[in-house]
PDB file of N, CA and C in Angstrom:
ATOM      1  N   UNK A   1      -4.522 -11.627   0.003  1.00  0.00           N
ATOM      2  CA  UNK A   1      -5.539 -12.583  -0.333  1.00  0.00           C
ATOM      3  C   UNK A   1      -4.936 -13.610  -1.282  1.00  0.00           C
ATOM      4  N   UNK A   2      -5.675 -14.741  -0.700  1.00  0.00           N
ATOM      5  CA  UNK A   2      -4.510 -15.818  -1.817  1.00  0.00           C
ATOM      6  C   UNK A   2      -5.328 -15.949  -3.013  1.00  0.00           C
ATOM      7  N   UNK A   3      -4.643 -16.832  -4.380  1.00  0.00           N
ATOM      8  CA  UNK A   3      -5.268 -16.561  -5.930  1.00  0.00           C
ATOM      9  C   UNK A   3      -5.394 -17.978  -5.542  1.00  0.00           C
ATOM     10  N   UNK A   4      -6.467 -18.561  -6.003  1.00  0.00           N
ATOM     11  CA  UNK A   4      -7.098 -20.133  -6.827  1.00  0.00           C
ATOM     12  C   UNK A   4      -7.049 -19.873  -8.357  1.00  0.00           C
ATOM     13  N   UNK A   5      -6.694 -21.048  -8.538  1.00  0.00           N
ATOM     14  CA  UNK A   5      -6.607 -21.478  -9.915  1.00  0.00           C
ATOM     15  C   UNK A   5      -7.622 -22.950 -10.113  1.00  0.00           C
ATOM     16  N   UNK A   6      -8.354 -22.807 -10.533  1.00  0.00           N
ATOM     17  CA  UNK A   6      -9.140 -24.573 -10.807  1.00  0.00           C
ATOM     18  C   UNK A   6      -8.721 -24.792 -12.277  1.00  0.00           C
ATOM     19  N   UNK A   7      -8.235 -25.704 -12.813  1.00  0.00           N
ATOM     20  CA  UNK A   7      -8.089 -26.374 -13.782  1.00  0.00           C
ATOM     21  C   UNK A   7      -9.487 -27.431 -14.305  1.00  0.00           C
ATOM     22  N   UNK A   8      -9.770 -27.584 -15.409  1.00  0.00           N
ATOM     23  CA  UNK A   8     -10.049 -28.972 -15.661  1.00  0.00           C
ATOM     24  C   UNK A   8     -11.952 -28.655 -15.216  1.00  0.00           C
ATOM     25  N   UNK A   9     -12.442 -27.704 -15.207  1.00  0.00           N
ATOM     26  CA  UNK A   9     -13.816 -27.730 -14.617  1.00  0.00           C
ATOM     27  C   UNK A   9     -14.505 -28.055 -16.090  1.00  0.00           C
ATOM     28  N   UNK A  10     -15.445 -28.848 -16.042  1.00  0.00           N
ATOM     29  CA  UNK A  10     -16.349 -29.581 -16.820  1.00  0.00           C
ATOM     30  C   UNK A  10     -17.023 -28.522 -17.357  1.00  0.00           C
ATOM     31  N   UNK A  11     -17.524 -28.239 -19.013  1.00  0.00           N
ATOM     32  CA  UNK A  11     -18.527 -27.508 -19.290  1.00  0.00           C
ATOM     33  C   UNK A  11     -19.495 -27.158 -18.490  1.00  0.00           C
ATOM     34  N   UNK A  12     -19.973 -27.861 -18.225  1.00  0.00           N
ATOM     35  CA  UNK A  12     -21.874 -28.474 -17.775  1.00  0.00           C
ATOM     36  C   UNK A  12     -21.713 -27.398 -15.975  1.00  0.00           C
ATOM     37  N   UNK A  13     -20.676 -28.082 -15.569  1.00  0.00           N
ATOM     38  CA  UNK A  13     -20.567 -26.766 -13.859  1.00  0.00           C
ATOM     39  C   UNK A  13     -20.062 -25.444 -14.434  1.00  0.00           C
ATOM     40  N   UNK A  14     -19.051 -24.917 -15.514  1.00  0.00           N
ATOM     41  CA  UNK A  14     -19.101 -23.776 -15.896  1.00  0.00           C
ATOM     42  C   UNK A  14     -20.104 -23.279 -16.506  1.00  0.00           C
ATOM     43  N   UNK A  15     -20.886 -23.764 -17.152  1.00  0.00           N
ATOM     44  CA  UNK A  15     -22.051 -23.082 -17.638  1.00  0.00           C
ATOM     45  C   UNK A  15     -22.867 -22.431 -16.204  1.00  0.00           C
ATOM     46  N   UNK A  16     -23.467 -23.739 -15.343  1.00  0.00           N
ATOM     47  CA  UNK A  16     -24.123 -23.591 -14.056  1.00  0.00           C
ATOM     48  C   UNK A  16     -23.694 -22.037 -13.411  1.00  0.00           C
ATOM     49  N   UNK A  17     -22.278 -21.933 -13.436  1.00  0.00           N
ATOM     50  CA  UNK A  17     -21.937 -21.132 -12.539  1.00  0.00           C
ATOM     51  C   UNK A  17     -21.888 -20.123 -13.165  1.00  0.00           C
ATOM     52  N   UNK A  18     -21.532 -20.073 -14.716  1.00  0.00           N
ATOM     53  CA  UNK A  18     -22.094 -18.652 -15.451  1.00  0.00           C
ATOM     54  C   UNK A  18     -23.273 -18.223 -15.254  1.00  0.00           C
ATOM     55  N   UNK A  19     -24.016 -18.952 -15.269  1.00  0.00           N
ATOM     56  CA  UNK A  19     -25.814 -19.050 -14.890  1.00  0.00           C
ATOM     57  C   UNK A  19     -26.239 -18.289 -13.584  1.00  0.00           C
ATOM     58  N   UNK A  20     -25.671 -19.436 -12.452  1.00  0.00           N
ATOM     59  CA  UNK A  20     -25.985 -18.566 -11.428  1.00  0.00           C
ATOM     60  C   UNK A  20     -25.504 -16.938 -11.236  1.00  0.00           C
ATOM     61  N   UNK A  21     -23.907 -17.502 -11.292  1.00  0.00           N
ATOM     62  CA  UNK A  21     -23.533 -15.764 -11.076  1.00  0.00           C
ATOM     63  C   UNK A  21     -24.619 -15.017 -12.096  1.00  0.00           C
ATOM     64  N   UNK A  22     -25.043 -14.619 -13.227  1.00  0.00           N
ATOM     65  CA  UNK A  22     -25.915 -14.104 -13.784  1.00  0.00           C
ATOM     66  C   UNK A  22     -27.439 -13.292 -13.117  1.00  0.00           C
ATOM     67  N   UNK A  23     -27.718 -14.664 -12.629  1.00  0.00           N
ATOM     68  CA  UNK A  23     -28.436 -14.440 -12.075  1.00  0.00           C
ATOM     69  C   UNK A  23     -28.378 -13.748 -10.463  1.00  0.00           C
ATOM     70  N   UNK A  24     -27.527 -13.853  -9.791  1.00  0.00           N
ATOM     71  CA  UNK A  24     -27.036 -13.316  -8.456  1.00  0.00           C
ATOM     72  C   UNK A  24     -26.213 -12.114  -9.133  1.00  0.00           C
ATOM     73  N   UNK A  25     -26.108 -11.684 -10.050  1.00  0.00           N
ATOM     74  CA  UNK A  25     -25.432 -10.273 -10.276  1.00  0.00           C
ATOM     75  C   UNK A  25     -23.868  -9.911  -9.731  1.00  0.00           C
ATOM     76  N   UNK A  26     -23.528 -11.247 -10.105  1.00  0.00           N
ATOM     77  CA  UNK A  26     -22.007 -11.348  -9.546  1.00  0.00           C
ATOM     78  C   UNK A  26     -21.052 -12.203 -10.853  1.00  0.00           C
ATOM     79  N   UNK A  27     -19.802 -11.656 -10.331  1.00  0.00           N
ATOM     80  CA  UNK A  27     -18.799 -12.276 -11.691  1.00  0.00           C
ATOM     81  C   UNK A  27     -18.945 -13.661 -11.349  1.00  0.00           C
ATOM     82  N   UNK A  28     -18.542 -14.394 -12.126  1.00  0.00           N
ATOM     83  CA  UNK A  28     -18.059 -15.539 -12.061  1.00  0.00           C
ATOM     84  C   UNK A  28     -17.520 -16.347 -10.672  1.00  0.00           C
ATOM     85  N   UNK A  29     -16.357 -15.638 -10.781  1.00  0.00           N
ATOM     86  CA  UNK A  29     -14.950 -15.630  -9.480  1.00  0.00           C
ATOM     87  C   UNK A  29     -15.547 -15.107  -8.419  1.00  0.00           C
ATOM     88  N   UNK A  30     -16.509 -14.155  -8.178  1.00  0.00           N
ATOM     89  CA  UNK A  30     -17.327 -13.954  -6.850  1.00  0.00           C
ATOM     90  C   UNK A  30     -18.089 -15.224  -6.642  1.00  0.00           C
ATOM     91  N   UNK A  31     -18.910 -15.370  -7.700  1.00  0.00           N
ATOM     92  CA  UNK A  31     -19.882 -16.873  -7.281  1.00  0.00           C
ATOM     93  C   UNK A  31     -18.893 -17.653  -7.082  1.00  0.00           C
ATOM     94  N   UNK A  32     -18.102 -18.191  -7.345  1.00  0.00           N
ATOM     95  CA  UNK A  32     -17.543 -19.628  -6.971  1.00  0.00           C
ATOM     96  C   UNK A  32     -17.001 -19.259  -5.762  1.00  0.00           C
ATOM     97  N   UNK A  33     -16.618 -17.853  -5.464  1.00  0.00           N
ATOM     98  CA  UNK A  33     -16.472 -17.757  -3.595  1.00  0.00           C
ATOM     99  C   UNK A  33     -16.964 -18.209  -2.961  1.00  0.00           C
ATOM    100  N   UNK A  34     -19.192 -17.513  -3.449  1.00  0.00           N
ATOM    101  CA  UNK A  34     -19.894 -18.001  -2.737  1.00  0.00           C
ATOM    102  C   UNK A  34     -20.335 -19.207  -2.578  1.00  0.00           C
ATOM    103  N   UNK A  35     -19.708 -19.971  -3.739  1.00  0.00           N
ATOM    104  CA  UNK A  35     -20.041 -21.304  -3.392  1.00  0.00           C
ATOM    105  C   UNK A  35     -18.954 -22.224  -2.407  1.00  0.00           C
ATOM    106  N   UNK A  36     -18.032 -21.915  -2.300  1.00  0.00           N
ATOM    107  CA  UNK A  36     -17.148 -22.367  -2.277  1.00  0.00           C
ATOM    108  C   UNK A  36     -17.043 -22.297  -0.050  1.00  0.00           C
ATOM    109  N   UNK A  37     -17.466 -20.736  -0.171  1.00  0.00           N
ATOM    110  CA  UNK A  37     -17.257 -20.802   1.327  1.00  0.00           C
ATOM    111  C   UNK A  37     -19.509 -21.144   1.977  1.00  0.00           C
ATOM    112  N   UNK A  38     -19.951 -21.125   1.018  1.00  0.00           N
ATOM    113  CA  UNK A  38     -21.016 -22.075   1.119  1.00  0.00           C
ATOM    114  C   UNK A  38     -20.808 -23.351   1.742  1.00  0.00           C
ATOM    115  N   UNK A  39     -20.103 -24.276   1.145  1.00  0.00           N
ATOM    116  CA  UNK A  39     -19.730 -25.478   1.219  1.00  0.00           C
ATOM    117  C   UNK A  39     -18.861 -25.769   2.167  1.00  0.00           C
ATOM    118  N   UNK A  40     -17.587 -24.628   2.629  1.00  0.00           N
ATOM    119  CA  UNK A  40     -17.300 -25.101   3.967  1.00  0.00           C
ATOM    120  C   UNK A  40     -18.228 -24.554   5.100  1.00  0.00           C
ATOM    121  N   UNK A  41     -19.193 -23.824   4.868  1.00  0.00           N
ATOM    122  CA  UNK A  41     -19.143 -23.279   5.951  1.00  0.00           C
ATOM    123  C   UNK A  41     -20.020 -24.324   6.648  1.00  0.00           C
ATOM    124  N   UNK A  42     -19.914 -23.995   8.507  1.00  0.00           N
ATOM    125  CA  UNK A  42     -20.827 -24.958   8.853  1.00  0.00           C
ATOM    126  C   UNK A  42     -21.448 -25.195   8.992  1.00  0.00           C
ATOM    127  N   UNK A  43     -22.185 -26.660   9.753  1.00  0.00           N
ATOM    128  CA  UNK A  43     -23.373 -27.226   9.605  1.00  0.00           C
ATOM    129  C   UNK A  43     -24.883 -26.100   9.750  1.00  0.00           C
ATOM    130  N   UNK A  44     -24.517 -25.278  11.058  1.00  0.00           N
ATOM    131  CA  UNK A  44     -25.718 -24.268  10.599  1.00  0.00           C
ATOM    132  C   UNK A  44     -25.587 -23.372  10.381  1.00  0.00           C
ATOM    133  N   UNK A  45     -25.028 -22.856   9.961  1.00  0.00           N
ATOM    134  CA  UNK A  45     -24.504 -21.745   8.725  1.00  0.00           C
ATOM    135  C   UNK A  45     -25.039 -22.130   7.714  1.00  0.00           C
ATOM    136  N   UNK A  46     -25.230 -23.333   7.121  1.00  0.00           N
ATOM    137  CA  UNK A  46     -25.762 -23.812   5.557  1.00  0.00           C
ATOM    138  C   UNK A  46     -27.519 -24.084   6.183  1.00  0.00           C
ATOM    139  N   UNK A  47     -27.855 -24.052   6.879  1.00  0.00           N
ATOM    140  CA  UNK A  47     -28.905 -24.372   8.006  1.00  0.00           C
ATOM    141  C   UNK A  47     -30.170 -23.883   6.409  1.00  0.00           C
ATOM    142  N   UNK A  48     -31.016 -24.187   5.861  1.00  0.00           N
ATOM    143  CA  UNK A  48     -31.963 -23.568   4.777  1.00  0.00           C
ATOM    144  C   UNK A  48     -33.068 -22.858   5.667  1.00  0.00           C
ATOM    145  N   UNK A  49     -34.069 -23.338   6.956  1.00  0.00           N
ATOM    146  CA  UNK A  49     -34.278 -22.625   7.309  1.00  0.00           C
ATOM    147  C   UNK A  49     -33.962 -21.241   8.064  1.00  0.00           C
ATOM    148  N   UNK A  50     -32.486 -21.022   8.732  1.00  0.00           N
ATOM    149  CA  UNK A  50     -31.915 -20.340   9.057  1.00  0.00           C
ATOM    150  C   UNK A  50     -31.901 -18.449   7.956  1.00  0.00           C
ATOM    151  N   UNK A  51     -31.209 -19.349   6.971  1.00  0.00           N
ATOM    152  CA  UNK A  51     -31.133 -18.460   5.281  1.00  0.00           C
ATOM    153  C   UNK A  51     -32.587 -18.203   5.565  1.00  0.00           C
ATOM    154  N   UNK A  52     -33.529 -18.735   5.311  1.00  0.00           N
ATOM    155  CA  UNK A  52     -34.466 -17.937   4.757  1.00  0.00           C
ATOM    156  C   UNK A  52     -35.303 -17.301   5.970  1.00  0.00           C
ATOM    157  N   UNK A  53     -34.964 -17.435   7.150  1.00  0.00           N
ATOM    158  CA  UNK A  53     -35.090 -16.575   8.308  1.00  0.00           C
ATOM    159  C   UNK A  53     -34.563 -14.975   8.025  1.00  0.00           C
ATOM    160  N   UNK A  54     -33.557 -15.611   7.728  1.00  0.00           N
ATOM    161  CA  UNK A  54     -32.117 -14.027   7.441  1.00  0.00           C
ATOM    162  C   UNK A  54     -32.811 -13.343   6.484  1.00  0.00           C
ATOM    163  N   UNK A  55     -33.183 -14.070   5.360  1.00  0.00           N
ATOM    164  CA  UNK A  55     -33.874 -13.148   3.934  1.00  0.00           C
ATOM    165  C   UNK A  55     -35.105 -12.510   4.951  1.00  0.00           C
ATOM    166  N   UNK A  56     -36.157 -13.093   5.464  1.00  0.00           N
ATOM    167  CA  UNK A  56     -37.257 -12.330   5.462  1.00  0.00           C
ATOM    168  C   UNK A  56     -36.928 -11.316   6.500  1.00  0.00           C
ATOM    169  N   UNK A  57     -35.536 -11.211   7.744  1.00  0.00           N
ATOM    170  CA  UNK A  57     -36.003 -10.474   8.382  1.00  0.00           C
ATOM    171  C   UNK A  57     -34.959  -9.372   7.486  1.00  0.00           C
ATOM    172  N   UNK A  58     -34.272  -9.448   6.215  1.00  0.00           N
ATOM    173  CA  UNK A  58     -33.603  -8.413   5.978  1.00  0.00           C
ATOM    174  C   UNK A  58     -34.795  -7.538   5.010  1.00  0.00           C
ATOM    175  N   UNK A  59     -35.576  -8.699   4.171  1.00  0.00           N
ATOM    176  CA  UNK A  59     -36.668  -7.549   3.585  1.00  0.00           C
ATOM    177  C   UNK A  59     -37.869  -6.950   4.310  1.00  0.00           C
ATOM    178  N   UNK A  60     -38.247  -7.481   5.747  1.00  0.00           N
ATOM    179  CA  UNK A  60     -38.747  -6.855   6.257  1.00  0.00           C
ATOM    180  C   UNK A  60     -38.386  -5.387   6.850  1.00  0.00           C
ATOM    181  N   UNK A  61     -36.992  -5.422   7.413  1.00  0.00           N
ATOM    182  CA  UNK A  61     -35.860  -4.414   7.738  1.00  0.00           C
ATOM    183  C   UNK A  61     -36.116  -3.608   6.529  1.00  0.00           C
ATOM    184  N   UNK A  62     -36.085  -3.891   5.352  1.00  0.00           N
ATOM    185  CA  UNK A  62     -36.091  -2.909   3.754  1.00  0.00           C
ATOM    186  C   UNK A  62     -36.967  -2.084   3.404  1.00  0.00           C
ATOM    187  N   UNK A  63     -38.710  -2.596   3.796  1.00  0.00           N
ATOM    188  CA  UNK A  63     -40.086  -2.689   3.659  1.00  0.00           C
ATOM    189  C   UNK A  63     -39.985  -0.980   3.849  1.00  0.00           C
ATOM    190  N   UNK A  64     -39.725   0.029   2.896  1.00  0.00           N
ATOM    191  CA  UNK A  64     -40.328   0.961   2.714  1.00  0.00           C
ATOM    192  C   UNK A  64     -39.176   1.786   3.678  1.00  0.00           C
ATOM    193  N   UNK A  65     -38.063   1.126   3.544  1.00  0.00           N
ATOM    194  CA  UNK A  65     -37.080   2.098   4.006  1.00  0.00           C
ATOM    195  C   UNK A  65     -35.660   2.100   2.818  1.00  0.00           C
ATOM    196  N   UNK A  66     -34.833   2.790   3.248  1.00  0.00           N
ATOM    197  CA  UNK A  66     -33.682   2.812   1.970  1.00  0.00           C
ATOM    198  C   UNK A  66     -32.197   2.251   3.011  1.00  0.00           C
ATOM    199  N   UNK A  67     -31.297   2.202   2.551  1.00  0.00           N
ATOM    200  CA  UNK A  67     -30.140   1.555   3.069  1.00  0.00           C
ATOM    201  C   UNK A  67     -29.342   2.762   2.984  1.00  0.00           C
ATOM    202  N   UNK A  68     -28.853   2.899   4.185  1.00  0.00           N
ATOM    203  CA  UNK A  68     -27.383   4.197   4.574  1.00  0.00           C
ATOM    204  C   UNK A  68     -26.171   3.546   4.017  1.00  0.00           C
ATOM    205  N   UNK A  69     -25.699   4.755   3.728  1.00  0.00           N
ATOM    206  CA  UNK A  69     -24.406   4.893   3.586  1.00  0.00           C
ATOM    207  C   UNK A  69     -23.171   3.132   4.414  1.00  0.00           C
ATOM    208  N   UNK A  70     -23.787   3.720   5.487  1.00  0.00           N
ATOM    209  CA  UNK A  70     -22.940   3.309   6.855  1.00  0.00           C
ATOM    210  C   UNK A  70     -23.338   1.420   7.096  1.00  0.00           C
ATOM    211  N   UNK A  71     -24.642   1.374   6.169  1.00  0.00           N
ATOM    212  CA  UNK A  71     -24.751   0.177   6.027  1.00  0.00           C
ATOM    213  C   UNK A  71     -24.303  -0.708   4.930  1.00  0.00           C
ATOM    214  N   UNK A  72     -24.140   0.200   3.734  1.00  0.00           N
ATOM    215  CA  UNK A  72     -22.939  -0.542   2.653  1.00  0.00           C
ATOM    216  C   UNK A  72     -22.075  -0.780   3.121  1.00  0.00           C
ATOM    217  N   UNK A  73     -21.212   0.261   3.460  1.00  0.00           N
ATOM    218  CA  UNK A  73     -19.781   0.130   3.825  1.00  0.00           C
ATOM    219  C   UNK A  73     -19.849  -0.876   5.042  1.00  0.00           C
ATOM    220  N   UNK A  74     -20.681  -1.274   6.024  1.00  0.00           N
ATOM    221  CA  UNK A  74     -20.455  -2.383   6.637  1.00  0.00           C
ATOM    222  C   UNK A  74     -20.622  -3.637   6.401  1.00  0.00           C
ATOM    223  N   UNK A  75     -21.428  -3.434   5.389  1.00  0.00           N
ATOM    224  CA  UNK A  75     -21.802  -5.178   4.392  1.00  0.00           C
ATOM    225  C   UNK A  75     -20.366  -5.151   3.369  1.00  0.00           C
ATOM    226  N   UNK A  76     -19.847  -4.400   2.763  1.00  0.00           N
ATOM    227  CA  UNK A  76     -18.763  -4.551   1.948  1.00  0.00           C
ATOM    228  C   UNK A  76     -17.708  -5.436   3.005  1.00  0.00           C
ATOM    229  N   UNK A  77     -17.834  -4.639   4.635  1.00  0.00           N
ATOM    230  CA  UNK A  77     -16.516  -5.172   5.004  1.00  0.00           C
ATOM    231  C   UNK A  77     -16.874  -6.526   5.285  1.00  0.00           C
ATOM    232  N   UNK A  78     -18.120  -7.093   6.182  1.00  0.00           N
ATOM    233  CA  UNK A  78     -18.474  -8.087   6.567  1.00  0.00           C
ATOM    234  C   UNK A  78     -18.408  -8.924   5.031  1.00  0.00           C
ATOM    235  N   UNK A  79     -18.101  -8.803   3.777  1.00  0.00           N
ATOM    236  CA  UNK A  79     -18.293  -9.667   2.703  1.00  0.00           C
ATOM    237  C   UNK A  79     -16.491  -9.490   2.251  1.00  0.00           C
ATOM    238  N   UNK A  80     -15.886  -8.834   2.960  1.00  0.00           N
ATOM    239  CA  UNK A  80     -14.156  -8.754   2.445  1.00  0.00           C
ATOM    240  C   UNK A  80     -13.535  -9.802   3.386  1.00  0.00           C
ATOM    241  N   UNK A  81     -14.277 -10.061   4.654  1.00  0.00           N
ATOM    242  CA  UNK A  81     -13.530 -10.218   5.986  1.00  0.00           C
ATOM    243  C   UNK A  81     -13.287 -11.854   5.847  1.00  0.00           C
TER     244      UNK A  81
END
């Protein structure tokens, strides 16, 4: 896996991104992944109604059930890949 280095980032977006990650329960260096392959990814991939298609049918999927084993370990890989 290759290393980034950003130099030179402005208070005001490091704060933001301390913020968010905070709030998304992720380091730092994870959020700026997610932002990062956010921003390339494509046109409907970034799609907003799409996302919030995905959210409701994953908490509906949730609604009074628990998550296997077999489904971490496949979200870990689908989030390594």
């Amino acid at each position: 896996m290759a290393v980034l280095t950003i130099r030179s980032v402005p208070d005001d977006v490091y704060e933001s991104l301390k913020t968010q990650a905070a709030a998304s329960r992720r380091s730092i260096n994870s959020e700026a992944i997610e932002c990062l392959r956010f921003a390339l990814a494509k046109r409907a991939e970034r799609d907003v109604g799409a996302l919030v298609a995905r959210a409701r049918a994953l908490h509906e999927r949730m609604r009074g059930g628990y998550v296997t084993n077999a489904e971490i370990t496949a979200a870990k890989r689908r989030g390594r890949a």
